[in-house]
Protein backbone atom coordinates (compact mmCIF):
# COMPACT_ATOMS: atom_id res chain seq x y z
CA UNK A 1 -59.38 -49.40 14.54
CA UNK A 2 -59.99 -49.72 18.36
CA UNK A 3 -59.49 -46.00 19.19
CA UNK A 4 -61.71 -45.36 16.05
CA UNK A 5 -64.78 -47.04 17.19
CA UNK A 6 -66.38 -44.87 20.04
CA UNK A 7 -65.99 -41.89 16.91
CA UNK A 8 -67.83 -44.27 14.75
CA UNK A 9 -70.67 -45.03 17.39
CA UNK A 10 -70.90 -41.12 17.87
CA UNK A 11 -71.32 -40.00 14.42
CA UNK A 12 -74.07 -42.85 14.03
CA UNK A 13 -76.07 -41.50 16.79
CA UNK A 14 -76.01 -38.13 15.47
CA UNK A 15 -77.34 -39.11 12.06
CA UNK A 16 -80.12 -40.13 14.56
CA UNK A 17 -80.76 -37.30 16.26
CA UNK A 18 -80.04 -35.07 12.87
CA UNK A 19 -83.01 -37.09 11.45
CA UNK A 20 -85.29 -36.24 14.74
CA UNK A 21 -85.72 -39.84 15.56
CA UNK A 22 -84.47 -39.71 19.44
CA UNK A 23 -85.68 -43.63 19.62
CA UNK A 24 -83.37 -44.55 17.11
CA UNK A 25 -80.66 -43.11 18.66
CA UNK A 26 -80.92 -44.83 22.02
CA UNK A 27 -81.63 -47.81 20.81
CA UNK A 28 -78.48 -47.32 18.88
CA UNK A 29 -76.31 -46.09 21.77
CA UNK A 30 -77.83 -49.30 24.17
CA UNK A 31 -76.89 -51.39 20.80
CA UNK A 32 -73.41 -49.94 21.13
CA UNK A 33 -72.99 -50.40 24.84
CA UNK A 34 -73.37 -54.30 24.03
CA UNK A 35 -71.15 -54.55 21.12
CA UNK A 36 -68.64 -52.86 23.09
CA UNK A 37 -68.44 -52.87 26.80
CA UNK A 38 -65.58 -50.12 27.27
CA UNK A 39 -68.06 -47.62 25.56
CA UNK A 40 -70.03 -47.14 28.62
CA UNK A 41 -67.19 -45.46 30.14
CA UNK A 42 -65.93 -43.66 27.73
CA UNK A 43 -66.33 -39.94 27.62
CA UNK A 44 -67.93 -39.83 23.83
CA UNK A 45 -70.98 -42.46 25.60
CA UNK A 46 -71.52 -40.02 28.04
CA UNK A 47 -71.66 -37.01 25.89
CA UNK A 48 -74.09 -39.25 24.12
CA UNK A 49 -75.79 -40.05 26.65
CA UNK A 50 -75.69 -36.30 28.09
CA UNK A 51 -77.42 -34.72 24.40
CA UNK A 52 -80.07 -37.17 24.64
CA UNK A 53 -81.63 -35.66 27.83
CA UNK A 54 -80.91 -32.62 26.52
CA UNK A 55 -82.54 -33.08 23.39
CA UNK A 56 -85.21 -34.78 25.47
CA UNK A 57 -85.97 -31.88 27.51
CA UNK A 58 -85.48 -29.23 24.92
CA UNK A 59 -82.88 -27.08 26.86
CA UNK A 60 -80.84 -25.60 23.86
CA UNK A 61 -78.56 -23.19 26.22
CA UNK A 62 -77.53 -26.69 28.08
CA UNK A 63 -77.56 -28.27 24.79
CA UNK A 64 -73.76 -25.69 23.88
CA UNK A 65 -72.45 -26.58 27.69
CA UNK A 66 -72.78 -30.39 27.43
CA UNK A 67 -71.03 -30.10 23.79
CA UNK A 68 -68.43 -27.74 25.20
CA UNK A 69 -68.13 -29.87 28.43
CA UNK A 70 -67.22 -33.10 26.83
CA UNK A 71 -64.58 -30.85 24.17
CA UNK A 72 -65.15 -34.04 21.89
CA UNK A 73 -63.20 -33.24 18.33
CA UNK A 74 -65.59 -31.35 16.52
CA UNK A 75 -64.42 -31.59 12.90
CA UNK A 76 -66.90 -30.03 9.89
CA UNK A 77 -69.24 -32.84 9.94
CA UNK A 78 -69.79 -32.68 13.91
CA UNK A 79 -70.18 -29.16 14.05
CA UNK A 80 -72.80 -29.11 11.16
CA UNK A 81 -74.92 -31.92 12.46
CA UNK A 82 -74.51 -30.61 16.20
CA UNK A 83 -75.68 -27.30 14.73
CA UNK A 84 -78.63 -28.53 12.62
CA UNK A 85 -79.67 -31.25 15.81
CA UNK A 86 -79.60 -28.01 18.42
CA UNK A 87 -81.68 -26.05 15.80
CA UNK A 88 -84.68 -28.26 16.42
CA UNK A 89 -84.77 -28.39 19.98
């Protein structure tokens, strides 16, 4: 379950940012941070935390390098949310 949870925390901040709602999701991710100290080094937090200034800044072409960058596991449900998310930058 340990190794599971930074997944977990990632695929609740992209339901986030797949709904638009940028707040949300760092609230969420600061939530995270404090349930779980290791997250803030972690590679998934800083992909996280990468997207949301990405998002923030509506830079779509950086938007594919920080998702290839990080090489998280994209399975289906990543790469469907990732897509719909970089559609509405």
């Amino acid at each position: 379950m340990k190794f599971k949870v930074p997944d977990y925390f990632v695929r609740a901040i992209l339901c986030y940012l797949y709904m638009d709602d940028i707040v949300a999701g760092k609230r969420a991710l600061e939530e995270y941070k404090n349930i779980d100290p290791t997250f803030s080094g972690k590679r998934e937090c800083n992909f996280i935390e990468d997207l949301l200034v990405v998002i923030e800044t509506f830079d779509s072409e950086h938007f594919t390098k920080v998702v290839f960058e990080y090489n998280i596991s994209l399975d289906n449900w990543k790469t469907k949310v990732l897509s719909k998310i970089k559609r509405s930058i």
